[in-house]
Protein backbone atom coordinates (compact mmCIF):
# COMPACT_ATOMS: atom_id res chain seq x y z
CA UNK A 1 0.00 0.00 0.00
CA UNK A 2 1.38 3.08 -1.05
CA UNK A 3 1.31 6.45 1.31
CA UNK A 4 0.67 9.50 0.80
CA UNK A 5 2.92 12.55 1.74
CA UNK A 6 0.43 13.80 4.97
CA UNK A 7 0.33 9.76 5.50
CA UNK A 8 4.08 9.62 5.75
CA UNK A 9 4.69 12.69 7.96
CA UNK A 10 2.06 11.32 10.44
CA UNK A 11 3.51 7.99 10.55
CA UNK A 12 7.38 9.64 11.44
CA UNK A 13 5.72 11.53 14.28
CA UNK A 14 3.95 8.89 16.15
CA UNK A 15 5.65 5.46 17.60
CA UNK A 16 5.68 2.27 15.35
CA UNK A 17 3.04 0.07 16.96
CA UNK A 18 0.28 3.36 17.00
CA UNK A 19 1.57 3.98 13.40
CA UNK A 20 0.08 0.16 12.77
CA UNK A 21 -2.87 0.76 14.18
CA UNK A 22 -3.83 3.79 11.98
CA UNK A 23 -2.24 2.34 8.97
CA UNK A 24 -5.12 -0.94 10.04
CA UNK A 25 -7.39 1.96 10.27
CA UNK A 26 -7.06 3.99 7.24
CA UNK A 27 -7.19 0.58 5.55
CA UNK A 28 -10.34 -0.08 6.71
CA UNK A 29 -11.95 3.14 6.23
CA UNK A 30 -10.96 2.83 2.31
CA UNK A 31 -12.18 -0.28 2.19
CA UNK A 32 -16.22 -0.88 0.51
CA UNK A 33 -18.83 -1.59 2.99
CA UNK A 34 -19.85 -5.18 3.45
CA UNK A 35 -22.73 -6.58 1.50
CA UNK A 36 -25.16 -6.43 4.88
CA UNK A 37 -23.59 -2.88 6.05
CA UNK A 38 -25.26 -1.89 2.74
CA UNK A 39 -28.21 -3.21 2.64
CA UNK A 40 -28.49 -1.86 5.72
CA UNK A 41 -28.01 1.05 4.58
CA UNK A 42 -30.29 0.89 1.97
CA UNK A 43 -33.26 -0.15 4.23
CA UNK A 44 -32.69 2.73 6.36
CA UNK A 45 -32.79 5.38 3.54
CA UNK A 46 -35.86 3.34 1.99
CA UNK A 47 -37.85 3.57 5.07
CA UNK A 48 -37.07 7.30 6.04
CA UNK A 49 -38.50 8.10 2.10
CA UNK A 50 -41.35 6.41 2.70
CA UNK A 51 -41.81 7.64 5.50
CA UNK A 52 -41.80 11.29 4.82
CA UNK A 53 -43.77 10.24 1.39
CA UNK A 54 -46.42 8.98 2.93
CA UNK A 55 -48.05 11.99 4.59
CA UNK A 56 -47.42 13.79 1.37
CA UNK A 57 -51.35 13.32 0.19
CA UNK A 58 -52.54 14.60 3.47
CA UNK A 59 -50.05 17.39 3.19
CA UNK A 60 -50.73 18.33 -0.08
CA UNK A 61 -54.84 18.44 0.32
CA UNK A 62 -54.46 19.85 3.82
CA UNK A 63 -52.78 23.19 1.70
CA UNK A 64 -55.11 23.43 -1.46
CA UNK A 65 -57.53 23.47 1.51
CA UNK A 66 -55.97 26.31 3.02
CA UNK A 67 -55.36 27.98 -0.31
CA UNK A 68 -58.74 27.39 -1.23
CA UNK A 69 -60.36 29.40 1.45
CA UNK A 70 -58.85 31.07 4.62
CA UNK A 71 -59.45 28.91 7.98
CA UNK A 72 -60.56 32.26 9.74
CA UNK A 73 -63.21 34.46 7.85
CA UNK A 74 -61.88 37.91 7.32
CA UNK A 75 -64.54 39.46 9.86
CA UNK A 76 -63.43 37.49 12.22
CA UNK A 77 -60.09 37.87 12.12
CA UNK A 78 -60.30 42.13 11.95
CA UNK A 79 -62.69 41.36 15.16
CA UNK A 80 -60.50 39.18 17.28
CA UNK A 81 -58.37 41.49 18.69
CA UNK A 82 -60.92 44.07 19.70
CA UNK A 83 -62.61 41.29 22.40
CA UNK A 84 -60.35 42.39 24.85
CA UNK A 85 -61.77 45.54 24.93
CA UNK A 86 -65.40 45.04 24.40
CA UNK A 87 -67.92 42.30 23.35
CA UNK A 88 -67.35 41.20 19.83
CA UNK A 89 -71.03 40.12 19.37
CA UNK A 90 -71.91 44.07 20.56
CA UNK A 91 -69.43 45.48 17.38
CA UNK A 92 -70.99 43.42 15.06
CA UNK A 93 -74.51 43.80 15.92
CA UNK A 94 -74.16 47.67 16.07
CA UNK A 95 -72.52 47.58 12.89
CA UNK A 96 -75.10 45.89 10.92
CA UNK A 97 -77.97 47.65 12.34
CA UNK A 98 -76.55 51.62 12.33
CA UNK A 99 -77.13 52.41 8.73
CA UNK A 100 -73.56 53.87 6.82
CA UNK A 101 -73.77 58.02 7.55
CA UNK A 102 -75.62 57.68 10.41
CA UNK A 103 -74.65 59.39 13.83
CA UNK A 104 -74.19 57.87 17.01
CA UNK A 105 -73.13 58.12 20.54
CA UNK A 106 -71.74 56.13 23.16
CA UNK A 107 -72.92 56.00 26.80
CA UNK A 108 -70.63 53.98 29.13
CA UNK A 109 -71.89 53.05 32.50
CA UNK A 110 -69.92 52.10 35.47
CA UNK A 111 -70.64 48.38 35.22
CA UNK A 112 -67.78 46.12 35.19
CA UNK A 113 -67.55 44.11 31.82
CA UNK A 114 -65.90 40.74 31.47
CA UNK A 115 -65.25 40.73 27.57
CA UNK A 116 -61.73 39.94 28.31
CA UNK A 117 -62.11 37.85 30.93
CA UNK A 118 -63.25 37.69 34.69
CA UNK A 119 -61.30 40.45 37.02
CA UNK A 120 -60.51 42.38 33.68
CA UNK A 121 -62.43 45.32 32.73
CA UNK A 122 -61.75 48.14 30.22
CA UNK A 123 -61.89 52.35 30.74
CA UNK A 124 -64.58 53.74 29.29
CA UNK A 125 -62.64 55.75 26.70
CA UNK A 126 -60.99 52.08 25.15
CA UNK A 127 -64.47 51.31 24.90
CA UNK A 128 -65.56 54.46 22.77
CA UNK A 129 -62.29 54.23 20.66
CA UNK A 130 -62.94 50.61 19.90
CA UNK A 131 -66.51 51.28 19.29
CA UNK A 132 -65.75 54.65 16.86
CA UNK A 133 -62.78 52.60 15.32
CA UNK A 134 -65.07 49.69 14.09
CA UNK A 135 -68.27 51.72 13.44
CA UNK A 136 -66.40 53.99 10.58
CA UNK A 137 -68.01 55.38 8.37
CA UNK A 138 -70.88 56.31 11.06
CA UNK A 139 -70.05 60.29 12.49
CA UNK A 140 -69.57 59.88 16.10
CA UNK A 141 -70.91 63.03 18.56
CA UNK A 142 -70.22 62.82 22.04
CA UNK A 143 -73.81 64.41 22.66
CA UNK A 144 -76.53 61.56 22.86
CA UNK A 145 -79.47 63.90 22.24
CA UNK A 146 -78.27 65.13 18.99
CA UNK A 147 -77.30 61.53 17.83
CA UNK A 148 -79.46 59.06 15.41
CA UNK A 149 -78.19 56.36 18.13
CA UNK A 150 -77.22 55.74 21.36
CA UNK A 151 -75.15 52.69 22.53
CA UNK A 152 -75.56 51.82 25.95
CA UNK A 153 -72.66 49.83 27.21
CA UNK A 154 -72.07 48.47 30.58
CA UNK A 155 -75.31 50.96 31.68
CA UNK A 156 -78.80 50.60 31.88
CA UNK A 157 -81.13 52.28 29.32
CA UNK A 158 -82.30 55.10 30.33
CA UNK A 159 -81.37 58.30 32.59
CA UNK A 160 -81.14 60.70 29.06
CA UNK A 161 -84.01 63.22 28.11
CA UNK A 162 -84.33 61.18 24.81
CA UNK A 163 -86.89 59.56 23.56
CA UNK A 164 -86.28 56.09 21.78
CA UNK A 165 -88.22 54.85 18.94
CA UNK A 166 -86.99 50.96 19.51
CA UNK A 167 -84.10 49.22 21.41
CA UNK A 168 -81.70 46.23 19.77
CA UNK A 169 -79.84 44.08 22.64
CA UNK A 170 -76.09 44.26 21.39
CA UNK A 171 -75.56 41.53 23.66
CA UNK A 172 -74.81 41.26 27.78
CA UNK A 173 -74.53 44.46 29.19
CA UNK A 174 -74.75 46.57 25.64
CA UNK A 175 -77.96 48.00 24.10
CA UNK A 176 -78.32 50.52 21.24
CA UNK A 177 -81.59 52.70 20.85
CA UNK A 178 -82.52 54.43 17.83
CA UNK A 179 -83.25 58.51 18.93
CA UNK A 180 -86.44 59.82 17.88
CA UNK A 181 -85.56 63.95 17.37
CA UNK A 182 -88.62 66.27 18.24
């Protein structure tokens, strides 16, 4: 067996019996595989393939599914983060039922509200903001008498010199009243 140059200059550093050794070493290192260490091998690699092939169907639908439609609808998703503040159910129904161009005030009681949670309640002005946020394009005034509707939120109905031509529950603890203007 022939060395090479690197070969030799290890060999002349290190004493003759280690030099065997690694000469028995380097031997065997060059030296094919056995038959069974290959097939080995081969079994291994076959079984990781199929393995990772074999979800591939499931993969592949479980994306066209996702591609195909979102998981989440949109008005969901732009509503989630708001329920800390306030109910979600109370955005969407004063949404739908305060015509576009309309105006509107908010009347926040004193109640404690447990959209996010028990023992977590929000100011009254995050609950305007969230509610004036959301209810765009609708003109907010901060006078309830001169408004087209009042939302009542964490407060009973009541207690303003207005008079109310019908009343929508928003959901616990929220109620919006159309104004009737004399």
């Amino acid at each position: 067996m022939a060395l090479g140059m690197a070969e030799t200059r290890l060999y002349a550093a290190v004493p003759s019996r280690v030099a065997g050794r690694l000469q028995r070493w380097l031997a065997a290192a060059r030296a094919r595989p056995s038959p069974v260490a290959f097939a080995f091998a081969m079994m291994l690699v076959t079984f990781a393939l199929w393995a990772s092939l074999s979800h591939l169907p499931s993969v592949a639908r479980e994306a066209y599914d996702r591609l195909r439609e979102p998981a989440v609808p949109v008005r969901d998703a732009d509503l989630d983060p708001l329920a800390y503040f306030v109910s979600t159910q109370a955005l969407a129904l004063a949404r739908r039922t305060i015509p576009p161009g309309a105006t509107y005030s908010i009347v926040v009681g004193n109640r404690p509200s447990h959209a996010a949670g028990p023992g977590v309640t929000t100011a009254p002005s995050g609950v305007r903001i969230v509610f004036r946020l959301w209810l765009l394009p609708r003109r907010y005034t901060g006078r309830p008498r001169q408004a087209d509707w009042v939302i009542f939120y964490r407060r009973p109905v009541g207690g303003l010199d207005v008079r109310m031509a019908r009343r929508v529950k928003l959901g616990p603890g929220a109620t919006l009243a159309q104004v009737v203007h004399r």
